[in-house]
Each structure stands twice: as C-alpha cells, then as structure tokens.
Protein backbone atom coordinates (compact mmCIF):
# COMPACT_ATOMS: atom_id res chain seq x y z
CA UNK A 1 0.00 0.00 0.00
CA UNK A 2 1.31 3.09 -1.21
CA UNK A 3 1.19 6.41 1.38
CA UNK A 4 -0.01 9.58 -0.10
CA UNK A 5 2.85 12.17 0.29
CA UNK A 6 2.34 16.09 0.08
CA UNK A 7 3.76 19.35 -1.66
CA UNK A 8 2.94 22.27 0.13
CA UNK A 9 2.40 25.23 -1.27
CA UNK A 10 1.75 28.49 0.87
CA UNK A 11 0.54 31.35 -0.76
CA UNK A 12 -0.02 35.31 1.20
CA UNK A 13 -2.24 37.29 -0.50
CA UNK A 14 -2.02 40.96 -0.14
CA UNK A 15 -4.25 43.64 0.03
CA UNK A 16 -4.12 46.15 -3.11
CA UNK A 17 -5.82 49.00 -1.46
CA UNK A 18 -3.36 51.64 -1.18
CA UNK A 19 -4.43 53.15 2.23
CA UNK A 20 -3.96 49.21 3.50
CA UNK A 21 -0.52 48.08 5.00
CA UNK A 22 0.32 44.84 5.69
CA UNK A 23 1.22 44.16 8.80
CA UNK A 24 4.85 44.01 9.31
CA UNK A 25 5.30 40.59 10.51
CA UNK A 26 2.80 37.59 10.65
CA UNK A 27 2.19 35.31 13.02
CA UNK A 28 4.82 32.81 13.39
CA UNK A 29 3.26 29.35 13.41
CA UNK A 30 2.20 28.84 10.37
CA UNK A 31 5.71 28.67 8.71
CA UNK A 32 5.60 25.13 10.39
CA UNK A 33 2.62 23.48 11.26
CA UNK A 34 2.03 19.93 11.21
CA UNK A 35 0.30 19.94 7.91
CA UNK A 36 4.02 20.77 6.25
CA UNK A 37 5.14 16.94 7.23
CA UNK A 38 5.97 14.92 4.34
CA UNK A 39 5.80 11.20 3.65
CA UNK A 40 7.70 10.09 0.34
CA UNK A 41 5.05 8.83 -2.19
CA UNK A 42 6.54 7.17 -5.45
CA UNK A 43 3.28 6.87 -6.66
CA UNK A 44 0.65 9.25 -5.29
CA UNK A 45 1.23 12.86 -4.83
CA UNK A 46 -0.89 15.88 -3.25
CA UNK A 47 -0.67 19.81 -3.61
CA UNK A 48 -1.64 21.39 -0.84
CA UNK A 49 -2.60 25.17 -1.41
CA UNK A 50 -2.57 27.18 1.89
CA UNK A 51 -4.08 30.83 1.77
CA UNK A 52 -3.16 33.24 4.30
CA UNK A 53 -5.28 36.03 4.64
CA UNK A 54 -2.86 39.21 5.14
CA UNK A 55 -5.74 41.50 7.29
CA UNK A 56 -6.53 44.71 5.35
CA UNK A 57 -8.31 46.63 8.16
CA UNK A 58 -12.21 47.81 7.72
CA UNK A 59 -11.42 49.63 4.07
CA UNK A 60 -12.86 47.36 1.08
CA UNK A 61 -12.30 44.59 3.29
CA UNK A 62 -15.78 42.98 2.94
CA UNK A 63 -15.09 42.70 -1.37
CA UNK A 64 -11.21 42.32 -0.67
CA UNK A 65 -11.79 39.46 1.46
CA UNK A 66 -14.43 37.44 -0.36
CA UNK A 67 -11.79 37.98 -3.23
CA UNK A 68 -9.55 36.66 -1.45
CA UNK A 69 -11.64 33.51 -1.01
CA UNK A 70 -12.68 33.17 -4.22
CA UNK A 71 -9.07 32.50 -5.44
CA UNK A 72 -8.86 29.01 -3.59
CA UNK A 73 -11.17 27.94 -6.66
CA UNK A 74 -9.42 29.07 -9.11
CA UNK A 75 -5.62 27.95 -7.70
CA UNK A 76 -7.88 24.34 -6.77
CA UNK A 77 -8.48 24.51 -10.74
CA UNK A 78 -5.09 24.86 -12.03
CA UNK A 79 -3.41 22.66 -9.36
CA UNK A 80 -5.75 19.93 -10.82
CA UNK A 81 -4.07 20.73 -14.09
CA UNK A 82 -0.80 20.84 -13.20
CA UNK A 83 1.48 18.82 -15.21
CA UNK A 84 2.73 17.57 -11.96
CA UNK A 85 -0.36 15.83 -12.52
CA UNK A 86 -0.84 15.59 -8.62
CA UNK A 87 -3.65 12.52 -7.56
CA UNK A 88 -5.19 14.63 -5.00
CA UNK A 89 -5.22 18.47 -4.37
CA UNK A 90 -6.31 20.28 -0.84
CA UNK A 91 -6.97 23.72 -0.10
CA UNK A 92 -6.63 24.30 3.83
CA UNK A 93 -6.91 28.28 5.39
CA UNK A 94 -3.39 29.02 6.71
CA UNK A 95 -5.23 29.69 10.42
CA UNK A 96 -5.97 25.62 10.16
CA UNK A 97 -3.47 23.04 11.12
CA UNK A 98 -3.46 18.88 10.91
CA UNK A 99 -2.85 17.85 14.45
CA UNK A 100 -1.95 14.73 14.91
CA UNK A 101 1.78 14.13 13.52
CA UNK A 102 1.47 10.00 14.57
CA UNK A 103 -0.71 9.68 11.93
CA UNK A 104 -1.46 10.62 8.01
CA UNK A 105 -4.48 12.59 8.14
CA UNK A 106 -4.42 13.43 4.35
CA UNK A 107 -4.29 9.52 3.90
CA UNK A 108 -7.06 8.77 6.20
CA UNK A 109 -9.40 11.45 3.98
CA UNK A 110 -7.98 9.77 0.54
CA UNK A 111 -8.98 6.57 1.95
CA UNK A 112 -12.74 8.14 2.92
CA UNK A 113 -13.32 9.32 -0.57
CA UNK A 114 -12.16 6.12 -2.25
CA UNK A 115 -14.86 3.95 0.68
CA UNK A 116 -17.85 6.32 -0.62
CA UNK A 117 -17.11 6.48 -4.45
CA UNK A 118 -16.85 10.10 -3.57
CA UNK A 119 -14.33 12.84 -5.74
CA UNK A 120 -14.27 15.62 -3.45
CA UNK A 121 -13.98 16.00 0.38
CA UNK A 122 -16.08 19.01 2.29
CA UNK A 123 -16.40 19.27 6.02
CA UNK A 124 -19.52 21.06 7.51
CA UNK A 125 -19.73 23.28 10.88
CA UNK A 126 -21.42 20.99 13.27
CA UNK A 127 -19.31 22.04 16.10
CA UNK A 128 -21.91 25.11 16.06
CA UNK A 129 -25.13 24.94 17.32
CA UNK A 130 -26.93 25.50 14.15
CA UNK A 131 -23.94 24.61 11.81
CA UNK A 132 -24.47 20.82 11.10
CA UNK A 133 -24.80 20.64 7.08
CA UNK A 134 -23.48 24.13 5.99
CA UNK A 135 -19.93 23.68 4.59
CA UNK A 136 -17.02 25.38 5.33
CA UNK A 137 -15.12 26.08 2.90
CA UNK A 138 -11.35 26.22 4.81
CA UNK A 139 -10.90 22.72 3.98
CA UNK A 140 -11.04 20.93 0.57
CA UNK A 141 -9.85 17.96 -0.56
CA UNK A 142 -10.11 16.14 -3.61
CA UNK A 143 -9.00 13.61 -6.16
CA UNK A 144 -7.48 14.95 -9.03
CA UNK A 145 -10.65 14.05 -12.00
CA UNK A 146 -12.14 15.48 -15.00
CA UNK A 147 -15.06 16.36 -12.63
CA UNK A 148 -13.17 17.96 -10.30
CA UNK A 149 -11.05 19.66 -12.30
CA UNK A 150 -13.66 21.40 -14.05
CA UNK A 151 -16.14 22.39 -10.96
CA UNK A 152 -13.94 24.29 -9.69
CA UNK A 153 -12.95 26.36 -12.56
CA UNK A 154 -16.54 26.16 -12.84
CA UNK A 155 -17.15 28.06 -9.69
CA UNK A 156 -15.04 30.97 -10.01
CA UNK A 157 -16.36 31.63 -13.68
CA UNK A 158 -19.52 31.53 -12.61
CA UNK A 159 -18.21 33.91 -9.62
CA UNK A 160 -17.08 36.36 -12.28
CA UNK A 161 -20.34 36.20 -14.32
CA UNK A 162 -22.33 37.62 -11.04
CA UNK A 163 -25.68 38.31 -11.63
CA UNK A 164 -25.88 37.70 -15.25
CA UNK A 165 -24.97 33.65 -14.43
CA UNK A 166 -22.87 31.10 -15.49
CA UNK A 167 -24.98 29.80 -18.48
CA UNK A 168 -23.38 26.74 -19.19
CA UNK A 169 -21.01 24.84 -16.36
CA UNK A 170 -18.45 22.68 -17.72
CA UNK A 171 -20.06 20.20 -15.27
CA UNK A 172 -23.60 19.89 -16.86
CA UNK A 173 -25.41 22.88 -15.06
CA UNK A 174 -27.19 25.80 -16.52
CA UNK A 175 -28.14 29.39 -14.98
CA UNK A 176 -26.23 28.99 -11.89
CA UNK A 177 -25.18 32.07 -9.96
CA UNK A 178 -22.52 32.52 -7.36
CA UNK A 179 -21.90 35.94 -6.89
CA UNK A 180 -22.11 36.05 -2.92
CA UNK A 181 -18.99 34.38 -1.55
CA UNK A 182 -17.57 30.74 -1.64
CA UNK A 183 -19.31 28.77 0.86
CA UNK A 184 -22.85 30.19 -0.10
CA UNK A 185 -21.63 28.63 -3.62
CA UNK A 186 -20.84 25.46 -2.39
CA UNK A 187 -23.77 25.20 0.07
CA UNK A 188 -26.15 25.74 -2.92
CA UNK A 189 -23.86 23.09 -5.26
CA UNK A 190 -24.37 20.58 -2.88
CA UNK A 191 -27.99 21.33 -1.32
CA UNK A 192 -29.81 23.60 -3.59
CA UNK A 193 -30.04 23.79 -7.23
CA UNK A 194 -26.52 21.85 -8.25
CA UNK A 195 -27.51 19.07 -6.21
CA UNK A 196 -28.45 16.40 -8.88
CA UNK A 197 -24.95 17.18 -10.85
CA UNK A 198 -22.89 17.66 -7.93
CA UNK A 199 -23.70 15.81 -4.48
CA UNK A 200 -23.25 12.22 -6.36
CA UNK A 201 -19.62 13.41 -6.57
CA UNK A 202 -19.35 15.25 -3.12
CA UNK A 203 -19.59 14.59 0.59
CA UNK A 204 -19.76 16.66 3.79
CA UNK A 205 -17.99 15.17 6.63
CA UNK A 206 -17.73 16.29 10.44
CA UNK A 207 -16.19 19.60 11.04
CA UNK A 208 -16.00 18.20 14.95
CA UNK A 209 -13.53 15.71 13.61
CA UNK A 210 -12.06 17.01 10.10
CA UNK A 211 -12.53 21.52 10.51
CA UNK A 212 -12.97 21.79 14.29
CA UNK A 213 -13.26 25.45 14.86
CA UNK A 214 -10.71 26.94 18.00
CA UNK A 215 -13.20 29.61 19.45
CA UNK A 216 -16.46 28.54 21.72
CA UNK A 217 -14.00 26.20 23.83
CA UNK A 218 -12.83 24.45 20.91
CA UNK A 219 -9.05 25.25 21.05
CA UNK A 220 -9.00 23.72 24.60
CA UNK A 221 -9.64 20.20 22.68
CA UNK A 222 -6.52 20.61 20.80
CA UNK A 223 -4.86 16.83 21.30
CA UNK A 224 -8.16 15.01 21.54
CA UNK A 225 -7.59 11.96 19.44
CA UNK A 226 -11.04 12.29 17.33
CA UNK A 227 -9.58 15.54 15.93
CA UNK A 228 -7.48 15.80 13.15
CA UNK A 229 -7.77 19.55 12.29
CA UNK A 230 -8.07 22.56 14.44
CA UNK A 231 -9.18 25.67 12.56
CA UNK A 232 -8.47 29.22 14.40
CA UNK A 233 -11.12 30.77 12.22
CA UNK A 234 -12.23 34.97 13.26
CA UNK A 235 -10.80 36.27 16.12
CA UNK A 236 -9.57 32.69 17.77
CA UNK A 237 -6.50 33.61 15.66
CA UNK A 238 -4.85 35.42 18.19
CA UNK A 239 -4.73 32.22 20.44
CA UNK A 240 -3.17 29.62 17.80
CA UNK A 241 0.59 30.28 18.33
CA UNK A 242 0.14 30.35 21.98
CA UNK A 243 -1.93 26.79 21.51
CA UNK A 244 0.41 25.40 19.28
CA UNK A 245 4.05 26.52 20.32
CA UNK A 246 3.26 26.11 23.92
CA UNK A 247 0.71 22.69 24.12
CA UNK A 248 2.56 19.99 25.84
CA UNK A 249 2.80 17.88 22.76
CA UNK A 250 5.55 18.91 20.46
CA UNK A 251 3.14 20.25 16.96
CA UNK A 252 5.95 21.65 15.27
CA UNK A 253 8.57 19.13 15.84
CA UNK A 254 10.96 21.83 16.78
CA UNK A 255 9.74 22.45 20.34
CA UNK A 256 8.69 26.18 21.05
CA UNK A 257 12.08 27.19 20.53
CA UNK A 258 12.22 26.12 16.74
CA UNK A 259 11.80 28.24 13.37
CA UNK A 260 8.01 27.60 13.89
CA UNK A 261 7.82 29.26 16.62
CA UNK A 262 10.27 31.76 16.82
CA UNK A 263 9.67 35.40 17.48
C-alpha cells in the first residue's frame, strides 16, 4: 500500500488598497505546522494550497476578502491541471493546522473518498449549534478528476459572471449564480439547485472531527484523538501560536524554541 505524500504550497495574499498596510510581521506558526510533514510517495502525490489572509483593516475589506476567497477555486483549478499531474489536491486556510503528527491525516481522507465512491472532500460546521450541514469552505480535498477539475474552474467563472450567471457549467449545469462568496456557492452546489450534478460526486464530513473550529472552547480540545484539524477561524487567531508553540505535545517538531515558533 502506497502512502499519499504532500507538496505544500503556501501562498499570502495581499491587500491592493493603497491606504492598506500589511502588517509588518505575521504570526509565526504557520511557517511550520504539522500539515508541512511529508511522507515520500513514489506513486501518489498531493498539492496542498494554503491561503493566508494578510488582514486589510475595515477599508474594502468585505469585497477584498471574499476575493480573497474566491481565489482558492481558481488555484484548486489549475493545481488539478498541473502537469505535476498531482492525484489529490487540498486547499486548507493558513489559520488551520493537521494535528496529529502519529498519523497521516491526508491519507485517512484519501482513503474516505475512495470507501464512498466520492471525488471531493467538504467538512460542515457541526461544532456550532446551528452549523451541522453548511460547509465550510477552509478545507477541501479532492481527487485529481475530469469532474473535479472542471467544478472548480466552474465556480469561479460563474463567480465572475455575477448576476448575469454562469450559463453553461463545464459540469452539466445551466443558470447557476454565485456571486455572494464561496461557501454560499458550495452550500447551494451541494444542497440547492446543483444538487443532482454535484452531491453524487461530493460529501460533507464532520467539522467536529475534520474543521474543528478553535473559538467557543474548541481550542481547549486541541490533542483530543477524534480531531485531526483545528481551525483558528475569526478572532480565535490570536490564540493559535500560543496553543500550538506552547501545548505539551511537540506540533511543530521543533519544540517552542524552533523556526516555527520563533519570534
């Protein structure tokens, strides 16, 4: 049995507003989380694209941001194109992390996909009260097919079309609109009107276990052994360098003194 392995790609995107500085230096942690852990894989291969969200104050930050989001489609799109030709792709938010080094998370979800006949891997919010069966969209993971690779170009076209609509998907649907941001999009994909094109191809697993979202008490879970990702989503931010550079289980591999978590 052959272990999926990982390329990690991190990428910062910067506000363009001129009145909008980014800060001048980012949290430390996520230059080495546990999600940049490699396993050698002479067969399968995954490109992982991280986004980190630079924080452009309150000035065109509510377009900026959704922007922002918007772009995981599109890089999703042309990872699945690569010529690396890469057998799975994931997009995780920089403010995530996979937290449990003994083990290959990103295997374990291959393995889910390929046990429901499934292409592409979504995790909901049920860790909210009233968040069981939305999506969030800081984790995707997929396998690299013609399906998948044109959804998701899909998506962001149809993003670009607005109001007028994506007429025709490359995917089968007609007069589909996502001009709101990415998760509405994928909500309505996989619940509302893309459902008979796209759900047979999709599934929504537990955030508790696969997106578990830090604030509301959840960052004090952090080494539970039914979670594999912790997401520090909002303002739980602020908390995930002290959670992860100073938990006594070593997530960096470098102890707190490392180039993870160095000033």
């Amino acid at each position: 049995h052959q272990h999926l392995g990982q390329e990690k790609f991190q990428t910062a995107l910067a506000p363009r507003h001129p009145g909008n500085k980014p800060r001048a230096r980012q949290a430390s942690w996520p230059r080495h989380d546990p999600s940049s852990k490699s396993v050698a894989a002479p067969a399968h291969s995954l490109a992982v694209a991280e986004l980190r969200d630079e924080g452009c104050g309150k000035c065109v930050r509510e377009n900026e941001r959704e922007n922002f989001n918007w772009e995981k489609h599109l890089m999703l799109a042309e990872y699945l194109k690569s010529p690396e030709a890469f057998t799975h792709v994931m997009m995780l938010d920089a403010d995530a992390a996979l937290v449990h080094t003994e083990h290959n998370t990103l295997q374990k979800i291959a393995d889910i996909l390929e046990e429901n006949g499934k292409d592409i891997f979504l995790t909901d919010e049920d860790w909210l009260q009233y968040g069981k069966g939305r999506i969030n969209g800081g984790l995707i993971f997929m396998k690299n097919t013609d399906f998948t690779k044109s959804v998701f170009q899909d998506t962001f076209d149809a993003h670009l079309a607005g109001s007028a609509k994506l007429k025709k998907w490359r995917i089968g649907i007609e007069d589909m609109e996502c001009s709101s941001n990415e998760q509405i999009c994928l909500n309505d994909l996989f619940t509302g009107y893309g459902k008979d094109i796209f759900e047979p191809h999709a599934m929504l697993a537990s955030g508790l276990i696969f997106n578990r979202g830090a604030e509301g008490g959840g960052e004090k879970l952090l080494g539970d052994p039914g979670i594999e990702v912790m997401h520090w989503m909002g303002g739980s931010k602020l908390g995930a360098g002290t959670a992860l550079c100073k938990h006594k289980f070593d997530y960096t591999g470098e102890r707190s003194g490392g180039y993870g978590c160095s000033p």
